[in-house]
PDB file of N, CA and C in Angstrom:
ATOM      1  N   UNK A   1     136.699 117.141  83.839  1.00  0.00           N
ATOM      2  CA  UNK A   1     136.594 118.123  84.891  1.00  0.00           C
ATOM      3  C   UNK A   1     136.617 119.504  84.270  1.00  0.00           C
ATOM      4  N   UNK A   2     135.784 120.355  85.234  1.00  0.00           N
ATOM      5  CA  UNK A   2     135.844 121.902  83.995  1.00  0.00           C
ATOM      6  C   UNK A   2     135.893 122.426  85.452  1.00  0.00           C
ATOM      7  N   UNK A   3     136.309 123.957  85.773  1.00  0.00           N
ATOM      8  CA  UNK A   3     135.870 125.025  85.890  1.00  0.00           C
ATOM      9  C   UNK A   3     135.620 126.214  85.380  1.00  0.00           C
ATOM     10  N   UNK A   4     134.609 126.538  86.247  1.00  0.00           N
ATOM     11  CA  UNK A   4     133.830 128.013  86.334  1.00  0.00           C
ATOM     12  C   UNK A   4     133.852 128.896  86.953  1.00  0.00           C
ATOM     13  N   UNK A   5     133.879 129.892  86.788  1.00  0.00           N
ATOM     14  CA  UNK A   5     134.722 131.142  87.531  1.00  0.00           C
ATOM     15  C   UNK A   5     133.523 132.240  87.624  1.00  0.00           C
ATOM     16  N   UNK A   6     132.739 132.421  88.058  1.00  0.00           N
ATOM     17  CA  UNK A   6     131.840 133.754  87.953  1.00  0.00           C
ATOM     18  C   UNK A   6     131.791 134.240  89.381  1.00  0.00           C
ATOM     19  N   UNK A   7     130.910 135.405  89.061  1.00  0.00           N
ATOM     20  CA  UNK A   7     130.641 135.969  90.295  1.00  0.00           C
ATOM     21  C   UNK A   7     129.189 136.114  91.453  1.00  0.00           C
ATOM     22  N   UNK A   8     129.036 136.573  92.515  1.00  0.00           N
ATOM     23  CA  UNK A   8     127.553 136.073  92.800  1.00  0.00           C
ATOM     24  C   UNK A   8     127.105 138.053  92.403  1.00  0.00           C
ATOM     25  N   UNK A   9     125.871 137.943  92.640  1.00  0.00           N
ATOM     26  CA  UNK A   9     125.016 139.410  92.706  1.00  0.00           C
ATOM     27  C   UNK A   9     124.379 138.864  93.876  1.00  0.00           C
ATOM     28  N   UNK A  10     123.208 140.352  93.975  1.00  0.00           N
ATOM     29  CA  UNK A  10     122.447 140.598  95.363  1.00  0.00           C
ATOM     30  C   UNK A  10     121.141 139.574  95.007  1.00  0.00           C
ATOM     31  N   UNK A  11     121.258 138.669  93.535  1.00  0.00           N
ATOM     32  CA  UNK A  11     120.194 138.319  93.367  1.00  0.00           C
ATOM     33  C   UNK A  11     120.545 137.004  93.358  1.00  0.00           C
ATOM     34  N   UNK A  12     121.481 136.666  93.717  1.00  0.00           N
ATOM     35  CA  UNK A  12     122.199 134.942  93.423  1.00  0.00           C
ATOM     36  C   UNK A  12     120.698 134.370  94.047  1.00  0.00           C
ATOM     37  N   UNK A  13     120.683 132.983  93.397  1.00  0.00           N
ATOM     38  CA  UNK A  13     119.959 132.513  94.108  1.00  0.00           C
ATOM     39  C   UNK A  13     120.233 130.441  93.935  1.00  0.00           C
ATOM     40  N   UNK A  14     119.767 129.919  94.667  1.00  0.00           N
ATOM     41  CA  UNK A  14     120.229 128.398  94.472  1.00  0.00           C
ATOM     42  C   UNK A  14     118.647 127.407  94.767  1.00  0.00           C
ATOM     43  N   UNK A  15     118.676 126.391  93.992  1.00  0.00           N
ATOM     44  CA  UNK A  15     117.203 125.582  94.522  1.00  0.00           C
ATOM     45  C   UNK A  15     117.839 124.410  93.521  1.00  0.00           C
ATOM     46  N   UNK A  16     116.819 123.132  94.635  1.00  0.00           N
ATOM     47  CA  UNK A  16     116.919 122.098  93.737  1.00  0.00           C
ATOM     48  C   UNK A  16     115.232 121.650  92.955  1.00  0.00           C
ATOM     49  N   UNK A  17     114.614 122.767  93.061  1.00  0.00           N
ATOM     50  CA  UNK A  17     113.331 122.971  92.175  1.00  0.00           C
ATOM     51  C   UNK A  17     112.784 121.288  92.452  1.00  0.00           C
ATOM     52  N   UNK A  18     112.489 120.798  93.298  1.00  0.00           N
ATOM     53  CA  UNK A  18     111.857 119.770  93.703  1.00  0.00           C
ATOM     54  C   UNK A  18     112.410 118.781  93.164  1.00  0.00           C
ATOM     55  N   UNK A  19     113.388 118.630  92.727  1.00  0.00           N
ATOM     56  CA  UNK A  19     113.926 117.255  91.917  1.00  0.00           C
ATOM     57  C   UNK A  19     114.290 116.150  92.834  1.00  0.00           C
ATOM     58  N   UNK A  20     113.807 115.160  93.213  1.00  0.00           N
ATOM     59  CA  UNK A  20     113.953 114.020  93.627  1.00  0.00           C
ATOM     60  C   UNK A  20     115.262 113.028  93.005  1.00  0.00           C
ATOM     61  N   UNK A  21     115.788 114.095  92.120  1.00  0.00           N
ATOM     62  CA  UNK A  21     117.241 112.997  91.141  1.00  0.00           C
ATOM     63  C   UNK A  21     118.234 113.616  92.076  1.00  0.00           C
ATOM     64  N   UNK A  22     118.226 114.449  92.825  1.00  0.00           N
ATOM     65  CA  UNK A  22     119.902 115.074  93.472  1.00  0.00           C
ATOM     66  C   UNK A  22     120.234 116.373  92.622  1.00  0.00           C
ATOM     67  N   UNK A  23     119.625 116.564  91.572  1.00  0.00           N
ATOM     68  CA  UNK A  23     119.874 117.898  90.959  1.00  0.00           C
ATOM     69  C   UNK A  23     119.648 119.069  91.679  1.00  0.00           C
ATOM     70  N   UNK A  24     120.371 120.061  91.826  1.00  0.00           N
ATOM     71  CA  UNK A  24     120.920 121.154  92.022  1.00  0.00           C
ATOM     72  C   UNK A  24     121.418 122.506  91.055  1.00  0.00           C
ATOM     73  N   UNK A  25     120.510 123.153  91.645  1.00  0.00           N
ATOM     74  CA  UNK A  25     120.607 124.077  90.211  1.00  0.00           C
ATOM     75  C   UNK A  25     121.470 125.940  91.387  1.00  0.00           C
ATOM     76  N   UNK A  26     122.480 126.205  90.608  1.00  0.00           N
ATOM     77  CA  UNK A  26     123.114 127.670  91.264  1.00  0.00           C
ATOM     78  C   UNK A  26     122.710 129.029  89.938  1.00  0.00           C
ATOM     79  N   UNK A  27     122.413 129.966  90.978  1.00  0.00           N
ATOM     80  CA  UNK A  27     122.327 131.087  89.896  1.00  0.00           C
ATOM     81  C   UNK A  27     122.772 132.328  90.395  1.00  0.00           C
ATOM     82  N   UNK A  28     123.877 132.234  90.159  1.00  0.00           N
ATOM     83  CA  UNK A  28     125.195 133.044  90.646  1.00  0.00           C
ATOM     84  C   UNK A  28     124.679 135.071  90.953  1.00  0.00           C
ATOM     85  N   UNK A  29     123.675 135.023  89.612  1.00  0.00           N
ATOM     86  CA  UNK A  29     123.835 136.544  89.571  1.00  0.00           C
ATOM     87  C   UNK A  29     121.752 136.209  89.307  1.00  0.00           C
ATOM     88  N   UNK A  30     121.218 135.771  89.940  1.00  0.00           N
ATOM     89  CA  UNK A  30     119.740 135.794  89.906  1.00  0.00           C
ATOM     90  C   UNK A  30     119.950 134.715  88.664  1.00  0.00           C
ATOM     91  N   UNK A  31     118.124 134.129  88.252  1.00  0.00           N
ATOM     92  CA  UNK A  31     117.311 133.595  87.405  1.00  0.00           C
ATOM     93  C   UNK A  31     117.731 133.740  85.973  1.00  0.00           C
ATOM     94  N   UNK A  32     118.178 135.258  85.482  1.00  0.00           N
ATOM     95  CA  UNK A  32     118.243 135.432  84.321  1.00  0.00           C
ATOM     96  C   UNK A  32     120.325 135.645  84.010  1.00  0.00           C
ATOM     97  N   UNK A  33     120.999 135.430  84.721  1.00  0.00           N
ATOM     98  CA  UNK A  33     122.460 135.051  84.405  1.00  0.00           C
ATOM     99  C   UNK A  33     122.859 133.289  84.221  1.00  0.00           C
ATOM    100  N   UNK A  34     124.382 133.671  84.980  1.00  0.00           N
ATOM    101  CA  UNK A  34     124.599 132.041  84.784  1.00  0.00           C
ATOM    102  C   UNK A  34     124.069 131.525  85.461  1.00  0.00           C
ATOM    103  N   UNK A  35     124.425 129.726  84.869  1.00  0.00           N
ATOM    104  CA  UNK A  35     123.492 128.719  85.592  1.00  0.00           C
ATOM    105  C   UNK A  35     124.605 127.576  85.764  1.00  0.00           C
ATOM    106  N   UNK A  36     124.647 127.018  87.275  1.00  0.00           N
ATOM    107  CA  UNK A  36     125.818 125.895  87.330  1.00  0.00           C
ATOM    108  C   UNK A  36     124.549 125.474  87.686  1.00  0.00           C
ATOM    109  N   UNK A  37     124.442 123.786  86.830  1.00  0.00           N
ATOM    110  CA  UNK A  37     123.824 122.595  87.106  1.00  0.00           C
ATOM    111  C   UNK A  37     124.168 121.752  87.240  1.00  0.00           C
ATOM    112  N   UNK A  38     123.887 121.008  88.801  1.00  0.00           N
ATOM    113  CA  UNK A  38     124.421 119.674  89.043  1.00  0.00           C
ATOM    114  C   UNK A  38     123.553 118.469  88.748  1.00  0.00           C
ATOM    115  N   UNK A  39     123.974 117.460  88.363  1.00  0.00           N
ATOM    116  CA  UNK A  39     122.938 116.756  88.326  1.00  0.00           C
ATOM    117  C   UNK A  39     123.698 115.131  89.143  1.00  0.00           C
ATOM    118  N   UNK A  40     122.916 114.118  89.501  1.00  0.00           N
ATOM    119  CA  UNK A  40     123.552 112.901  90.140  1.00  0.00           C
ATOM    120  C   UNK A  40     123.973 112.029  89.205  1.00  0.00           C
ATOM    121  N   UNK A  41     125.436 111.563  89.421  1.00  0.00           N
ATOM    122  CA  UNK A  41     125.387 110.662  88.651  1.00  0.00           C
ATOM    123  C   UNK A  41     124.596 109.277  88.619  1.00  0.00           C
ATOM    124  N   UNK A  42     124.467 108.359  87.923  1.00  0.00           N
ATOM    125  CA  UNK A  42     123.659 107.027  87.811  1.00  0.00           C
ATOM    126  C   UNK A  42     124.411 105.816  89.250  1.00  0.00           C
ATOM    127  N   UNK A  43     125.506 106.558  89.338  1.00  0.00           N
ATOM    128  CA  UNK A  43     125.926 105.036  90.061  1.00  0.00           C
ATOM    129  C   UNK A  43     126.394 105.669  90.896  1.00  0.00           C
ATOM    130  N   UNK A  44     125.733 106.727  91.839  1.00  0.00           N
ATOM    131  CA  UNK A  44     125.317 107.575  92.937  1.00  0.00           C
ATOM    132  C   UNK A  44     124.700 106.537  93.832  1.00  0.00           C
ATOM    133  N   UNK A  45     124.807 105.846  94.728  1.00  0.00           N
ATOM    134  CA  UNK A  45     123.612 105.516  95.263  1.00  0.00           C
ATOM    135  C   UNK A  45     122.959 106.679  96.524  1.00  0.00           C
ATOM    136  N   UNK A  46     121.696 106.447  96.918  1.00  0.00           N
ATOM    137  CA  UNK A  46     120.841 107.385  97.614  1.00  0.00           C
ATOM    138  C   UNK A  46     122.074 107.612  98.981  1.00  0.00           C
ATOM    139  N   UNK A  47     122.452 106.586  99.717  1.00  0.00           N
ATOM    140  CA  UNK A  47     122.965 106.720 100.933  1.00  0.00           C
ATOM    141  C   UNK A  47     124.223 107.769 100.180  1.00  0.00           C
ATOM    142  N   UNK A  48     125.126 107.540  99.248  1.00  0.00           N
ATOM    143  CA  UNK A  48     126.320 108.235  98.664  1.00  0.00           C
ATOM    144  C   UNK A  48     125.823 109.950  98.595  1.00  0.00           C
ATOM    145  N   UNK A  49     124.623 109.960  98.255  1.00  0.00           N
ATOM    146  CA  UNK A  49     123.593 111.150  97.416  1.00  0.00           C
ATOM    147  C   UNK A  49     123.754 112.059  98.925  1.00  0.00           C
ATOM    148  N   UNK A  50     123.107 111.464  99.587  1.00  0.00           N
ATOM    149  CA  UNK A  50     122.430 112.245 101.158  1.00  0.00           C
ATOM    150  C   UNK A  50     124.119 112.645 102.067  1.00  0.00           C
ATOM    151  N   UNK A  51     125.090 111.610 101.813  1.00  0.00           N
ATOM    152  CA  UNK A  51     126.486 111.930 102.104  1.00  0.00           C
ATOM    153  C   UNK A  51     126.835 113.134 101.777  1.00  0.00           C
ATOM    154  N   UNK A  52     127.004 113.111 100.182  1.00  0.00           N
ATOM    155  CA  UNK A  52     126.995 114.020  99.497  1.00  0.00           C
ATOM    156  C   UNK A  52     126.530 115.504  99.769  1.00  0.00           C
ATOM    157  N   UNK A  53     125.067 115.473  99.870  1.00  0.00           N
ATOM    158  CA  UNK A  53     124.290 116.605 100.425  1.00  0.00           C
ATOM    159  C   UNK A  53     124.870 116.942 101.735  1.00  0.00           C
ATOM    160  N   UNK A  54     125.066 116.086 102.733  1.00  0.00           N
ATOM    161  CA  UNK A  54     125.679 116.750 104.187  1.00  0.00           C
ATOM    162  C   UNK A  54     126.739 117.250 103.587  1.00  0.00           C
ATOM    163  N   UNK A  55     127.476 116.988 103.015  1.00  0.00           N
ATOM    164  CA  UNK A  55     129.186 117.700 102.878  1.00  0.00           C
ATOM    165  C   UNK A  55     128.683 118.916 102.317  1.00  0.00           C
ATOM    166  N   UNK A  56     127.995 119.256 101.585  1.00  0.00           N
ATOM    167  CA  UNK A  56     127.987 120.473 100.879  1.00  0.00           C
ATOM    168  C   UNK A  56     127.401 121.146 101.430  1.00  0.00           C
ATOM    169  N   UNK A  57     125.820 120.887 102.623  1.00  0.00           N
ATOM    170  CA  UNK A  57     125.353 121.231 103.113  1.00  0.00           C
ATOM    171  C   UNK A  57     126.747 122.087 104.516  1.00  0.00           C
ATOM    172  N   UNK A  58     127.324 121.672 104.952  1.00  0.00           N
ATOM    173  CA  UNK A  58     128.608 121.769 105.900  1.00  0.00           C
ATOM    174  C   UNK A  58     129.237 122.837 105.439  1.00  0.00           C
ATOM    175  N   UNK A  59     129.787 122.721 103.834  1.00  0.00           N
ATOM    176  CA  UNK A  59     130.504 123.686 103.002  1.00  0.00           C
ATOM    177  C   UNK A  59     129.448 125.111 102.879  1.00  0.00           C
ATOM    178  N   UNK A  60     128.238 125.131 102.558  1.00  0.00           N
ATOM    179  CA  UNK A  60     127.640 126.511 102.667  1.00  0.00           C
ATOM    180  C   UNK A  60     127.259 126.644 103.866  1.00  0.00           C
ATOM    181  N   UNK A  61     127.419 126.173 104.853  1.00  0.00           N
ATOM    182  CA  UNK A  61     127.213 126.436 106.168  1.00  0.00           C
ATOM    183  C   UNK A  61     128.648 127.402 106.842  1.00  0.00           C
ATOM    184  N   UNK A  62     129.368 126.939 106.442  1.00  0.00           N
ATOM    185  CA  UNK A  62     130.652 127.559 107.295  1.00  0.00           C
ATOM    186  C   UNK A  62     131.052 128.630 106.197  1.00  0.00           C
ATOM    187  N   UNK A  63     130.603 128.848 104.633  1.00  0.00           N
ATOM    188  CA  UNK A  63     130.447 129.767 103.918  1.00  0.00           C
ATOM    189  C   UNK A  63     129.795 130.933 104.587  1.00  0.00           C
ATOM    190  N   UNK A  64     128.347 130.571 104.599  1.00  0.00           N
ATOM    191  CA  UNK A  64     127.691 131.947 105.165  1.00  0.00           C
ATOM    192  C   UNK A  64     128.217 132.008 107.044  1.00  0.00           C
ATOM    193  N   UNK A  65     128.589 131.354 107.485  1.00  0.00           N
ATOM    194  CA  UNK A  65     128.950 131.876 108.660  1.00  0.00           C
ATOM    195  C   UNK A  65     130.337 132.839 108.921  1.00  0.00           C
ATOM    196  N   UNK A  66     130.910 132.571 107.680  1.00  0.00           N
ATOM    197  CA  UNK A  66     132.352 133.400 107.340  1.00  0.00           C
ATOM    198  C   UNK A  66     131.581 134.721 107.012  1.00  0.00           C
ATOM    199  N   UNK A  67     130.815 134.483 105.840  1.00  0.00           N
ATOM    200  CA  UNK A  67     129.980 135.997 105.219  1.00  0.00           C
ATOM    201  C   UNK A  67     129.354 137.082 106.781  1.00  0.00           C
ATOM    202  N   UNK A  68     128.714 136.238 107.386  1.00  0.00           N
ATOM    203  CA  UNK A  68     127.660 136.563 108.575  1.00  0.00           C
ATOM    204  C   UNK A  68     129.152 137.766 109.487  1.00  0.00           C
ATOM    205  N   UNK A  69     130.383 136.549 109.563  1.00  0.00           N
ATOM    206  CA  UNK A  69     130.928 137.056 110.537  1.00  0.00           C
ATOM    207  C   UNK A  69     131.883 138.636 110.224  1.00  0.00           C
ATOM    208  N   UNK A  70     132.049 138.673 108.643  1.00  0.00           N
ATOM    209  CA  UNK A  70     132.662 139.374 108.116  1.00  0.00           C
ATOM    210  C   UNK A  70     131.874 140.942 108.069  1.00  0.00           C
ATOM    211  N   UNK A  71     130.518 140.728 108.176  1.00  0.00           N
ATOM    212  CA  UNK A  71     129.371 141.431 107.846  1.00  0.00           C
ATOM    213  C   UNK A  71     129.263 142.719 109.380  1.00  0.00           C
ATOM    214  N   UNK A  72     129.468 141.468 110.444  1.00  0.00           N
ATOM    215  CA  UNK A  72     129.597 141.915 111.758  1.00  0.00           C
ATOM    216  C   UNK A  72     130.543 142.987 112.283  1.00  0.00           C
ATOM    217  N   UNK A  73     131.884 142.038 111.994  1.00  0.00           N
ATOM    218  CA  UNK A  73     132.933 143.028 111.662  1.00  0.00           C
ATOM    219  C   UNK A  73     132.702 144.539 111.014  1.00  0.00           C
ATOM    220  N   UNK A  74     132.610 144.287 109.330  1.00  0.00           N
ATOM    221  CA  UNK A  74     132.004 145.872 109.163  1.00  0.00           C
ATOM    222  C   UNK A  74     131.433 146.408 109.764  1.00  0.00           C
ATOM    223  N   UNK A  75     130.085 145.748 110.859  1.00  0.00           N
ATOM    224  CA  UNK A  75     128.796 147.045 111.043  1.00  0.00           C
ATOM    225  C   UNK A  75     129.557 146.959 112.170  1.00  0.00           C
ATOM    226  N   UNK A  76     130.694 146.293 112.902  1.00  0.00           N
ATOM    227  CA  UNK A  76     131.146 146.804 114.465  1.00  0.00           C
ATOM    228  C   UNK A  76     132.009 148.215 113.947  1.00  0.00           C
ATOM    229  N   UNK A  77     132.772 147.817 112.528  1.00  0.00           N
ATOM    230  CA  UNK A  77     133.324 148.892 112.367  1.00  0.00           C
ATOM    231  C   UNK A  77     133.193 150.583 112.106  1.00  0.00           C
ATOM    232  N   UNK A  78     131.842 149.986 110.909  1.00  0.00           N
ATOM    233  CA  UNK A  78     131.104 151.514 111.116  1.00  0.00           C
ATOM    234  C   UNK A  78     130.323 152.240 111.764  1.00  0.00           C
ATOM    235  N   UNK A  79     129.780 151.480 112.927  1.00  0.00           N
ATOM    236  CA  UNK A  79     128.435 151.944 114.084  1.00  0.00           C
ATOM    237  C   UNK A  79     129.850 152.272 114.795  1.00  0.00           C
ATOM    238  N   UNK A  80     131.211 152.108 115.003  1.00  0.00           N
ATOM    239  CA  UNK A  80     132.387 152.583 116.050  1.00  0.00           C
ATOM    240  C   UNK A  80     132.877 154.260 115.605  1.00  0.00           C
ATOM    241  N   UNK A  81     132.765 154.198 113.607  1.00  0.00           N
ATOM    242  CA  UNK A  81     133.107 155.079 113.464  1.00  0.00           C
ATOM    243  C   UNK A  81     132.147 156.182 113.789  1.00  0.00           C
ATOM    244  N   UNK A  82     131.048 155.829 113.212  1.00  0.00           N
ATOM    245  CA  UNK A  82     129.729 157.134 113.513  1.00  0.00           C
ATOM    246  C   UNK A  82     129.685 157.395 114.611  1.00  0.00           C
ATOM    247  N   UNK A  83     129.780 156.242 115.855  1.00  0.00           N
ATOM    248  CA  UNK A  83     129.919 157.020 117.166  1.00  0.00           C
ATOM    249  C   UNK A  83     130.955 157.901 117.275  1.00  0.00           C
ATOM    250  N   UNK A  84     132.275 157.660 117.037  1.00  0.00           N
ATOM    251  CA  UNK A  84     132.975 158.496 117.313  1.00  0.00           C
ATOM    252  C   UNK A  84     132.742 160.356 116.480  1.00  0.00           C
ATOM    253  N   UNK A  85     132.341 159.803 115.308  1.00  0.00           N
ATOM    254  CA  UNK A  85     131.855 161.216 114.897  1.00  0.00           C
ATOM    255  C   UNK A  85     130.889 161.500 115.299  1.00  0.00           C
ATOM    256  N   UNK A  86     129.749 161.042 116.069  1.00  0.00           N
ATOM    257  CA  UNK A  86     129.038 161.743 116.631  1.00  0.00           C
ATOM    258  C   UNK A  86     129.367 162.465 118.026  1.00  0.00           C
ATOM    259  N   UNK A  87     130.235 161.619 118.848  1.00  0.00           N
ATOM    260  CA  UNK A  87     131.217 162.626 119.563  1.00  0.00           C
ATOM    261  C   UNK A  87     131.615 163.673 119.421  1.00  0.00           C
ATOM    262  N   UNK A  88     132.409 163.411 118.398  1.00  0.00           N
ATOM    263  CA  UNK A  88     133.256 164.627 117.963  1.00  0.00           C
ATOM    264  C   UNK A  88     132.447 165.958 117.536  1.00  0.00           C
ATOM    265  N   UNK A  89     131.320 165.671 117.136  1.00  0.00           N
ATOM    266  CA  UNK A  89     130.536 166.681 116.999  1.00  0.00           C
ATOM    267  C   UNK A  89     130.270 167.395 118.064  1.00  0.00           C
ATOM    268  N   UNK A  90     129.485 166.395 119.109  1.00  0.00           N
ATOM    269  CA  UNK A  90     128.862 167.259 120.203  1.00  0.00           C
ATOM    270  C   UNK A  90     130.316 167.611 120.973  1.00  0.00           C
ATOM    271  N   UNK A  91     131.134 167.497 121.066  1.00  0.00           N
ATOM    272  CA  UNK A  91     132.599 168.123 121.641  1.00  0.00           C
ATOM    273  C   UNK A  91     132.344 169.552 121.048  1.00  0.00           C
ATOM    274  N   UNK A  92     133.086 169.102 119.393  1.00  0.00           N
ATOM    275  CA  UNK A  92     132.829 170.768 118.868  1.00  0.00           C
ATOM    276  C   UNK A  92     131.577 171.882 118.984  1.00  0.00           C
ATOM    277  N   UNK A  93     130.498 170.623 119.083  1.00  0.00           N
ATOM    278  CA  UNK A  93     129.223 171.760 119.505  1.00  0.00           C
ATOM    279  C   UNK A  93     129.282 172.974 120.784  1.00  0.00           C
ATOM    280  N   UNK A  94     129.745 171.699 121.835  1.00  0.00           N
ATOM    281  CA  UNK A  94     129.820 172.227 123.256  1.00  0.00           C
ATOM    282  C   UNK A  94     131.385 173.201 123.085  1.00  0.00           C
ATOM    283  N   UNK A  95     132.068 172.851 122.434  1.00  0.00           N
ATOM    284  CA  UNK A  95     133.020 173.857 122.782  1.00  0.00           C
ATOM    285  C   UNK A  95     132.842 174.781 121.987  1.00  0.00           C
ATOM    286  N   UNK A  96     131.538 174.894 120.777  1.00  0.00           N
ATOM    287  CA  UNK A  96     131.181 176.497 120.102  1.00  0.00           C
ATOM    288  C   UNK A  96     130.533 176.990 121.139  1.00  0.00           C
ATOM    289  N   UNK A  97     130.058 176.758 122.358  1.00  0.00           N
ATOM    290  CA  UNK A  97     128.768 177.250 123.122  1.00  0.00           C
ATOM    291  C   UNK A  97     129.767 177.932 123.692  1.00  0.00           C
ATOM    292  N   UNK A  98     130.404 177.200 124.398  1.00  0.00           N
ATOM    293  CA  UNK A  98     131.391 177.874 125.478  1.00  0.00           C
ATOM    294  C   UNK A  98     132.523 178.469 124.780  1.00  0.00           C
ATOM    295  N   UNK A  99     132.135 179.193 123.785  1.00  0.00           N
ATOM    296  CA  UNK A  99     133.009 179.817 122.967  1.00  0.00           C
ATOM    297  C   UNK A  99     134.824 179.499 122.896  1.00  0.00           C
ATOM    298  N   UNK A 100     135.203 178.383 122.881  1.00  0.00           N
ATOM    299  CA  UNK A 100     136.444 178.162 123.238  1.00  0.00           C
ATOM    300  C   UNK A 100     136.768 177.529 121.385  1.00  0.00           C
ATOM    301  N   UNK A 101     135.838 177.890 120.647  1.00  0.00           N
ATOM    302  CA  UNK A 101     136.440 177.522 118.823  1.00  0.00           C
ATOM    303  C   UNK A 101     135.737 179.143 118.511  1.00  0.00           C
TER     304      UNK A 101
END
């Protein structure tokens, strides 16, 4: 058993490049960084294989739906803040007109 510890970039990318063996290839930081390769073992059978694939398939599913939801959060947070500074502007605008700053 090993682990690997890296990080992703804006270029991560993942494919199983048409392989019909169960191989799985991750590329954490794009094409030209690291490379986690999975490959099937021999005494995998197909039904074990496609098992396999749903579970992980499940695992980056509720991955990017964590990412998606986290993402949301921020832009609720910063489209809340800009509104409010855009408020605050036209307040101070309107109260330079009516000379009260």
């Amino acid at each position: 058993m090993s682990n690997t510890t890296t990080r992703w970039s804006a270029a991560g990318y993942a494919d199983a490049m048409g392989a019909s063996d169960g191989a799985f290839y991750i590329y954490p930081d794009g094409l030209t960084g690291d490379q986690l390769t999975i490959y099937r073992s021999r005494d995998v059978s197909d039904a074990e294989m496609l098992a396999v694939a749903n579970r992980v398939l499940t695992a980056v599913q509720r991955w990017r739906d964590t990412v998606a939801e986290s993402v949301e959060r921020n832009r609720t947070a910063a489209d809340e803040l800009a509104e409010a500074r855009a408020r605050i502007a036209e307040l101070e605008s309107a109260a330079a007109e009516d000379g009260a700053l």
